[in-house]
Protein backbone atom coordinates (compact mmCIF):
# COMPACT_ATOMS: atom_id res chain seq x y z
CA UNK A 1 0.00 0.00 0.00
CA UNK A 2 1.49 3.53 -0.86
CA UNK A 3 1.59 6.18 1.10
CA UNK A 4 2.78 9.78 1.92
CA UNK A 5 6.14 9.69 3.34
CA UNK A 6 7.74 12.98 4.81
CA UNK A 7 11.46 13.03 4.15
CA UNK A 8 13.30 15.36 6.63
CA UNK A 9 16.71 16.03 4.84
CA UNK A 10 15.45 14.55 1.29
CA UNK A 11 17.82 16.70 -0.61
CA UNK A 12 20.60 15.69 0.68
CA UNK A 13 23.06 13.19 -1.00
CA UNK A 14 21.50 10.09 0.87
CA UNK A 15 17.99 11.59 1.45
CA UNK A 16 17.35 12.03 -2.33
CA UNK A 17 18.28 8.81 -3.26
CA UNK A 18 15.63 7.25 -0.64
CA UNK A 19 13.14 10.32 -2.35
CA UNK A 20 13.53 8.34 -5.37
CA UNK A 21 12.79 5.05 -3.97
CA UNK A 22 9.72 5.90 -2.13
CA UNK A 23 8.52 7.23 -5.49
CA UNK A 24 9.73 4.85 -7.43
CA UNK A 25 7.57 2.10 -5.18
CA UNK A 26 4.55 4.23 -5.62
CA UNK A 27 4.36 6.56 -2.12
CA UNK A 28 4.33 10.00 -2.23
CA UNK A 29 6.92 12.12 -0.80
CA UNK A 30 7.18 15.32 1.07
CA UNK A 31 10.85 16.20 0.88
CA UNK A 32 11.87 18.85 4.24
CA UNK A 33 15.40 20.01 3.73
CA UNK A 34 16.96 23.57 4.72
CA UNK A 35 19.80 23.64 1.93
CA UNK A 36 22.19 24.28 4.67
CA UNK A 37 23.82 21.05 3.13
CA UNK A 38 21.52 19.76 0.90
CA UNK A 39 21.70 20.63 -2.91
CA UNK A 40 18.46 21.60 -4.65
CA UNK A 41 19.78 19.98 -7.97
CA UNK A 42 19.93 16.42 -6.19
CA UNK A 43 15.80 16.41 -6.43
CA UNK A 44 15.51 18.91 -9.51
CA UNK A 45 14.44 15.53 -11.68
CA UNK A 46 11.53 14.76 -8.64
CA UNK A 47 9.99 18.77 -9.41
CA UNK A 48 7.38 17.40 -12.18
CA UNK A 49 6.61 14.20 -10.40
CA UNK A 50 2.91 14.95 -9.20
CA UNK A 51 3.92 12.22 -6.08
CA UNK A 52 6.43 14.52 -5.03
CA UNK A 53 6.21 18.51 -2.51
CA UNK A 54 9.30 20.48 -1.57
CA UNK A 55 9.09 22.10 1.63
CA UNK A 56 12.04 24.14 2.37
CA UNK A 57 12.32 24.68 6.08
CA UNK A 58 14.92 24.01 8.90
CA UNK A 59 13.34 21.16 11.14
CA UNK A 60 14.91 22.29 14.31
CA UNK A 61 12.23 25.30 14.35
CA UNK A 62 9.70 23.39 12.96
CA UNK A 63 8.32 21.10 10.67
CA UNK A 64 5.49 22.65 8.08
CA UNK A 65 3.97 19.82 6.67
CA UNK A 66 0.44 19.39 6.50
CA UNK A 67 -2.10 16.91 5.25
CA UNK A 68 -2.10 13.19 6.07
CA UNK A 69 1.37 11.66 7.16
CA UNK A 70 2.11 8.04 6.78
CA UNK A 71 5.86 7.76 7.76
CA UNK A 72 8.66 10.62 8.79
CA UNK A 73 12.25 9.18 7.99
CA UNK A 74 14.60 11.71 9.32
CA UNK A 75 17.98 12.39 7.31
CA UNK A 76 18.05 15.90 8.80
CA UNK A 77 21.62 16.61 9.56
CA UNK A 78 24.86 17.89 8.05
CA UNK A 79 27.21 14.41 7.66
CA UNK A 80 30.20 14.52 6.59
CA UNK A 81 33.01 16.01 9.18
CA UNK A 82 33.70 19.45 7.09
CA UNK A 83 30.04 20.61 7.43
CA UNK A 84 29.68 19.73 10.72
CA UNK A 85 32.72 21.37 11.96
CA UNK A 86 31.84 24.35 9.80
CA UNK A 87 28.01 24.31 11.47
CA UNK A 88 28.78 22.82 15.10
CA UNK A 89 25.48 24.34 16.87
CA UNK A 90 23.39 23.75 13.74
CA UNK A 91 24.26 19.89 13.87
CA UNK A 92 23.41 19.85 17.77
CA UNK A 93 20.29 21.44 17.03
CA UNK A 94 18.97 19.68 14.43
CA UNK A 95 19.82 16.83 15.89
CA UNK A 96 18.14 17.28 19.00
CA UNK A 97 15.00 19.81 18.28
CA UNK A 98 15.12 18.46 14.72
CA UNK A 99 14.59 14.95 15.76
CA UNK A 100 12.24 15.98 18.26
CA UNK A 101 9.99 17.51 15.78
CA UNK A 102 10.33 14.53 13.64
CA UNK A 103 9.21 12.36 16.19
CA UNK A 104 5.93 14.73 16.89
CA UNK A 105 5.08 14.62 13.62
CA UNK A 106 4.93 10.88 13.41
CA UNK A 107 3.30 10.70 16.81
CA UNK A 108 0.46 12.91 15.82
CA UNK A 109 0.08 10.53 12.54
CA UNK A 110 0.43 7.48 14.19
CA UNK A 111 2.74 6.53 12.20
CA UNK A 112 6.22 5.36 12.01
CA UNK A 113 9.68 7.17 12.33
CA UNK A 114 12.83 5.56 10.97
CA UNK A 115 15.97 7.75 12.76
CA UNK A 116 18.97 7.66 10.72
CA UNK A 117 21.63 7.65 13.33
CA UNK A 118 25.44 6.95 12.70
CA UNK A 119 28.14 4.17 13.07
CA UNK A 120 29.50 7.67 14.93
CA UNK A 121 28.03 6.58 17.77
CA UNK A 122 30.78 3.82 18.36
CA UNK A 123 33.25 6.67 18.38
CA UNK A 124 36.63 5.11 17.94
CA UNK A 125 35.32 1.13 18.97
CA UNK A 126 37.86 -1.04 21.00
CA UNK A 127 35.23 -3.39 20.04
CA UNK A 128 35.57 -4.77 16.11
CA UNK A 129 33.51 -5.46 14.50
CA UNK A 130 30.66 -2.81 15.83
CA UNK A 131 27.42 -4.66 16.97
CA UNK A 132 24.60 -3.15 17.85
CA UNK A 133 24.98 -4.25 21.33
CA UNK A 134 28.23 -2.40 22.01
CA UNK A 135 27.97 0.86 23.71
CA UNK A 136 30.88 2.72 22.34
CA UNK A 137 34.17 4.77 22.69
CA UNK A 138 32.90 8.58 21.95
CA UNK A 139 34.73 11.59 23.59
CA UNK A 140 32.01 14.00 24.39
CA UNK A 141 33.95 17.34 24.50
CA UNK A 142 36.53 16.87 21.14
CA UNK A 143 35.44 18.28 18.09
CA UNK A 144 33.69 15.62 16.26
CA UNK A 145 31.34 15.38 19.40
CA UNK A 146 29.07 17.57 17.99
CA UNK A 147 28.09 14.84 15.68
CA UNK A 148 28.78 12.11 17.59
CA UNK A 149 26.41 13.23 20.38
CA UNK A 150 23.87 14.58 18.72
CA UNK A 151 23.41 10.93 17.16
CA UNK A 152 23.15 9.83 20.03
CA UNK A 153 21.26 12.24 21.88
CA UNK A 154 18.80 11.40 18.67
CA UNK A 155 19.01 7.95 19.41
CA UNK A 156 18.05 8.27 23.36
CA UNK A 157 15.37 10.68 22.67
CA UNK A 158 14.13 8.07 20.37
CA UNK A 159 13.43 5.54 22.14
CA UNK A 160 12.39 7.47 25.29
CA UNK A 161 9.59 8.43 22.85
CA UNK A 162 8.86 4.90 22.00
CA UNK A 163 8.98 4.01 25.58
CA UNK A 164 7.12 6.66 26.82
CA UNK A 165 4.38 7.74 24.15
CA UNK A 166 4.66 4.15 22.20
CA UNK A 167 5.50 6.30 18.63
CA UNK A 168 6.47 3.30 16.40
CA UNK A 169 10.09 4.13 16.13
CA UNK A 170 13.41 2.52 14.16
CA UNK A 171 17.20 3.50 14.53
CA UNK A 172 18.91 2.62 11.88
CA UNK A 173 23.10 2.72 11.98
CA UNK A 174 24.45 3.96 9.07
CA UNK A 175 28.09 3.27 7.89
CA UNK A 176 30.26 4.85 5.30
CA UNK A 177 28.43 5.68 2.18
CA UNK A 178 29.14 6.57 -1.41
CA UNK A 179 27.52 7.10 -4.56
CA UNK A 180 26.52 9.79 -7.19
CA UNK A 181 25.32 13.29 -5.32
CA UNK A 182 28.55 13.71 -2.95
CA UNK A 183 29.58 17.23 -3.09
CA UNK A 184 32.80 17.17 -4.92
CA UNK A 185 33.78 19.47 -1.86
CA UNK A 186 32.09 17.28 0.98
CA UNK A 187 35.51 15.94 2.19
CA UNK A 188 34.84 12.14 2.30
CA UNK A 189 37.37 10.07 1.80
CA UNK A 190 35.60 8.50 -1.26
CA UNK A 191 34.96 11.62 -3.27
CA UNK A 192 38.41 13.39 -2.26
CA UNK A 193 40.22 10.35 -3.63
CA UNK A 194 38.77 10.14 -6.95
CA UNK A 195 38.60 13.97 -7.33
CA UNK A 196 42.14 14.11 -6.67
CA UNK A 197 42.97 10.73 -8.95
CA UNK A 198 40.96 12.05 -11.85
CA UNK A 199 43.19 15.53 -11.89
CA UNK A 200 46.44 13.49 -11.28
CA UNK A 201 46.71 15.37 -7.81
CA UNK A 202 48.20 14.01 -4.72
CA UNK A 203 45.82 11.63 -2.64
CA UNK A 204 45.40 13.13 0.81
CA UNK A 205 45.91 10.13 3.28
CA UNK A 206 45.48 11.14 6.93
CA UNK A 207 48.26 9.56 9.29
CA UNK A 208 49.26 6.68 8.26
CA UNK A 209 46.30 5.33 6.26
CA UNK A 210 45.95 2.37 8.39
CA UNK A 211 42.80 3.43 9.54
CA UNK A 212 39.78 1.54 8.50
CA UNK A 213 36.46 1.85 6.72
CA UNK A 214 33.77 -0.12 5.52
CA UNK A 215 32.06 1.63 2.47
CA UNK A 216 28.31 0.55 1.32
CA UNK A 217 27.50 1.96 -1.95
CA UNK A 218 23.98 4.30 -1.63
CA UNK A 219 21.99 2.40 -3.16
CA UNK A 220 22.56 -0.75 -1.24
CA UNK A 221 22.02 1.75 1.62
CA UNK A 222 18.73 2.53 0.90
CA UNK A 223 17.62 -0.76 0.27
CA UNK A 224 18.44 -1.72 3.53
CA UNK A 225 16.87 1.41 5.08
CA UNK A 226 13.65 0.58 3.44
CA UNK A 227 13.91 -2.84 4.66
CA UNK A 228 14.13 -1.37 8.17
CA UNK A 229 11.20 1.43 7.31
CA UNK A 230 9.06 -1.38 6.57
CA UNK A 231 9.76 -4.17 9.00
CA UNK A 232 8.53 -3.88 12.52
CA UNK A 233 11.91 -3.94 14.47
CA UNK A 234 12.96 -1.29 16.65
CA UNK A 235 16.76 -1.47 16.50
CA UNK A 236 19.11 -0.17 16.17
CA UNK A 237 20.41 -1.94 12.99
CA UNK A 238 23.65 -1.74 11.39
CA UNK A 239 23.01 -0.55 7.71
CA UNK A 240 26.51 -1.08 6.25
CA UNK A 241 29.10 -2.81 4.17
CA UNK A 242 31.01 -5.20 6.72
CA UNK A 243 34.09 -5.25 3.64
CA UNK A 244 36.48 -3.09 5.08
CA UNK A 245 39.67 -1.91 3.73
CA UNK A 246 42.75 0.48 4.99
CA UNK A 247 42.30 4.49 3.81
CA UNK A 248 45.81 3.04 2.39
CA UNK A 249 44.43 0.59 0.51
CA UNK A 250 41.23 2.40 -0.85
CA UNK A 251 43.87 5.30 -1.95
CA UNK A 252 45.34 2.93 -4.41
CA UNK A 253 42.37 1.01 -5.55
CA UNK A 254 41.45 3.77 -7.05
CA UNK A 255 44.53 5.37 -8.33
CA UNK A 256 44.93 1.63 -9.77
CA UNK A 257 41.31 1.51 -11.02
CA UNK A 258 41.45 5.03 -12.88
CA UNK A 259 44.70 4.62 -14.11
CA UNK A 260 46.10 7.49 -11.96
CA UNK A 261 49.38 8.77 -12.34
CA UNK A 262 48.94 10.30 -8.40
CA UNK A 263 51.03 10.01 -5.84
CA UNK A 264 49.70 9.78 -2.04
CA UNK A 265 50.29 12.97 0.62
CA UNK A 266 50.52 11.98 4.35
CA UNK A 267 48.78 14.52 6.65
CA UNK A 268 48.50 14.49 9.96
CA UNK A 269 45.53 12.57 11.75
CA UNK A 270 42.35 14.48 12.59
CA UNK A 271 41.46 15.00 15.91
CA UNK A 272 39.49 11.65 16.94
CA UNK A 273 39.60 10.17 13.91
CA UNK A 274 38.18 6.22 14.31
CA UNK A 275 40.93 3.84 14.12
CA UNK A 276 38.58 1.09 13.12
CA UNK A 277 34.95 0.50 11.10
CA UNK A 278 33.59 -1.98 10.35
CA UNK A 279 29.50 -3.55 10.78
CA UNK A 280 28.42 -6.52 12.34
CA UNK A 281 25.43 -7.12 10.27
CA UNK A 282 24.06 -10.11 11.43
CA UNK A 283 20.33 -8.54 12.73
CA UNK A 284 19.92 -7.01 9.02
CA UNK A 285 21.22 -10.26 7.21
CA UNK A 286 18.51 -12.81 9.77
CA UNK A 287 15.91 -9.91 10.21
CA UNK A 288 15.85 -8.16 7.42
CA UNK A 289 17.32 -10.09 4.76
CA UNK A 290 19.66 -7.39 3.83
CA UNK A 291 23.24 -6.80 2.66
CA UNK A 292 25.30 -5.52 0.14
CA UNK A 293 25.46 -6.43 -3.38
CA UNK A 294 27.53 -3.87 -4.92
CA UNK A 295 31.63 -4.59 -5.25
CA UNK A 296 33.92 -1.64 -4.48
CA UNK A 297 35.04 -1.24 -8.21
CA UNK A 298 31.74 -0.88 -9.70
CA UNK A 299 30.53 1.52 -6.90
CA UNK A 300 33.39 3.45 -7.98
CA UNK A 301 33.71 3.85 -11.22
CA UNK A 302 29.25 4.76 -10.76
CA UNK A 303 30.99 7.30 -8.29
CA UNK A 304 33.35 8.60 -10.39
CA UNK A 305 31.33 9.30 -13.48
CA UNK A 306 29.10 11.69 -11.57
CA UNK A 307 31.98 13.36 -9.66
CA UNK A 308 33.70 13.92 -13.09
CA UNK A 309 30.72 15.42 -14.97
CA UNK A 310 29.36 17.56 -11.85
CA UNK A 311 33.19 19.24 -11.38
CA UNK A 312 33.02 19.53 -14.82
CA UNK A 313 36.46 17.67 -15.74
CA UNK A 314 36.74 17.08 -19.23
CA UNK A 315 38.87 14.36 -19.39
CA UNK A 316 38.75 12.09 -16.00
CA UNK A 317 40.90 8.91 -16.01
CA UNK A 318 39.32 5.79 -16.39
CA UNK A 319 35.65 7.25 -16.43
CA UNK A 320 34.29 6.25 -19.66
């Protein structure tokens, strides 16, 4: 059965892919986003689709939404760690008001609320992999906090809905993601990589790139978040890729894989940078029936293309 599904953050890079899902399964969808991080061409194709409203608004102040409501996923939050360093308070607040909004609306509907939460929350994990059982390793006063805590804040305030009001809630745990719609300038690892590999630049490697990640290509990511949306568990669930690979290694994958004639730049280590990521997804694979299907290469060479023709570079390597 179809419905109306409000989006908060559904022009963003992961929230517009899920836009196009829901409307590509038949719902309708109200897409909330303040631009603060969002792009407006990421749901440009979605303006003539009569299933689909814009409503431009920052959630932490509100939510404007009106009409029926069958299911709020909230998205609503700057992600990677150069906008939320650049918009500290903004990523508290939305992740605290925001989510408490989001939650209201869905409690007034009586409907449910998927909360997009983090593999943050694990901070840097002496635990590995990350389950959902373990608690984490998260300093609350370093920089990347203000993520970090407002995820979890998010998830607490979650569930102390559920508990309290009974909203039908879900927490979903999202690990790294990539795909077309990254900003060239949003400062993952996956976009700076091939940006800098396509213009024969130096690959910037933080420390010594033996830090790990696991990287789940969007729209594997999706697919499991709908999966969650439309199951009846609570969580929280790992959404992620559990194939995990050095920064080292991922550098030259792709220098290999483009045919690169980069180099790679040691810098020095972020502040709280996680050592280690990687999912335990054994709830989504037995509950869900979830995982990843997508290999690295083909993820990045999808990746790629898009990065190539939305810097406008005329002639990427290996992008054909």
């Amino acid at each position: 059965m179809s419905g109306r599904i409000v989006v908060l953050g559904g022009s963003g890079f992961l929230g517009s892919h899920l836009c196009d899902q829901l409307l590509a399964r038949g719902d309708d969808v109200v897409c909330v986003d303040d631009f603060s991080t969002g792009r407006r061409a990421n749901v440009a194709h979605l303006h003539d689709h009569a299933g689909f409203t814009l409503v431009e608004a920052d959630i932490s102040l509100g939510i404007p939404v009106e009409g029926s409501v069958s299911g709020v996923c909230n998205l609503a939050s700057p992600a990677s760690p150069p906008d939320y360093l650049a918009l500290p308070l903004q990523t508290l607040a939305v992740g605290s008001e925001g989510t408490r909004h989001g939650l209201e609306l869905a409690a007034r509907h009586g409907t449910r609320f998927l909360m997009a939460s983090t593999s943050e929350v694990y901070g840097d994990p002496d635990v590995h992999p990350q389950a959902e059982s373990y608690w984490g390793n998260v300093n609350p006063v370093g920089p990347r906090s203000v993520y970090d805590e407002a995820k979890r804040f998010s998830e607490a305030l979650t569930m102390a809905h559920h508990r309290t009001l009974g909203t039908d809630v879900a927490i979903a745990r999202i690990f790294n993601t990539y795909g077309p719609r990254l900003r060239p300038d949003d400062g993952r690892v996956v976009s700076n990589f091939l940006l800098q590999a396509m213009r024969d630049e130096p690959l910037t490697v933080y420390g010594d790139g033996s830090q790990t990640r696991s990287l789940c290509y969007v729209e594997d990511e999706v697919r499991g978040l709908l999966a969650l949306f439309d199951s009846n568990l609570t969580g929280p669930v790992n959404i992620g890729n559990p194939d995990e690979h050095t920064v080292i290694q991922l550098a030259r994958t792709i220098i290999d894989l483009l045919g690169s004639s980069s180099t790679i730049e040691h810098l020095p280590l972020p502040t709280d940078d996680p050592t280690r990521r990687r999912p335990d997804i054994t709830v989504a694979r037995a509950e869900l029936g979830w995982e990843p299907s997508t290999s690295l290469e083909d993820g990045l060479h999808r990746t790629a293309a898009y990065l190539a023709e939305d810097a406008g570079i005329a002639d990427p390597h290996g992008v054909a």
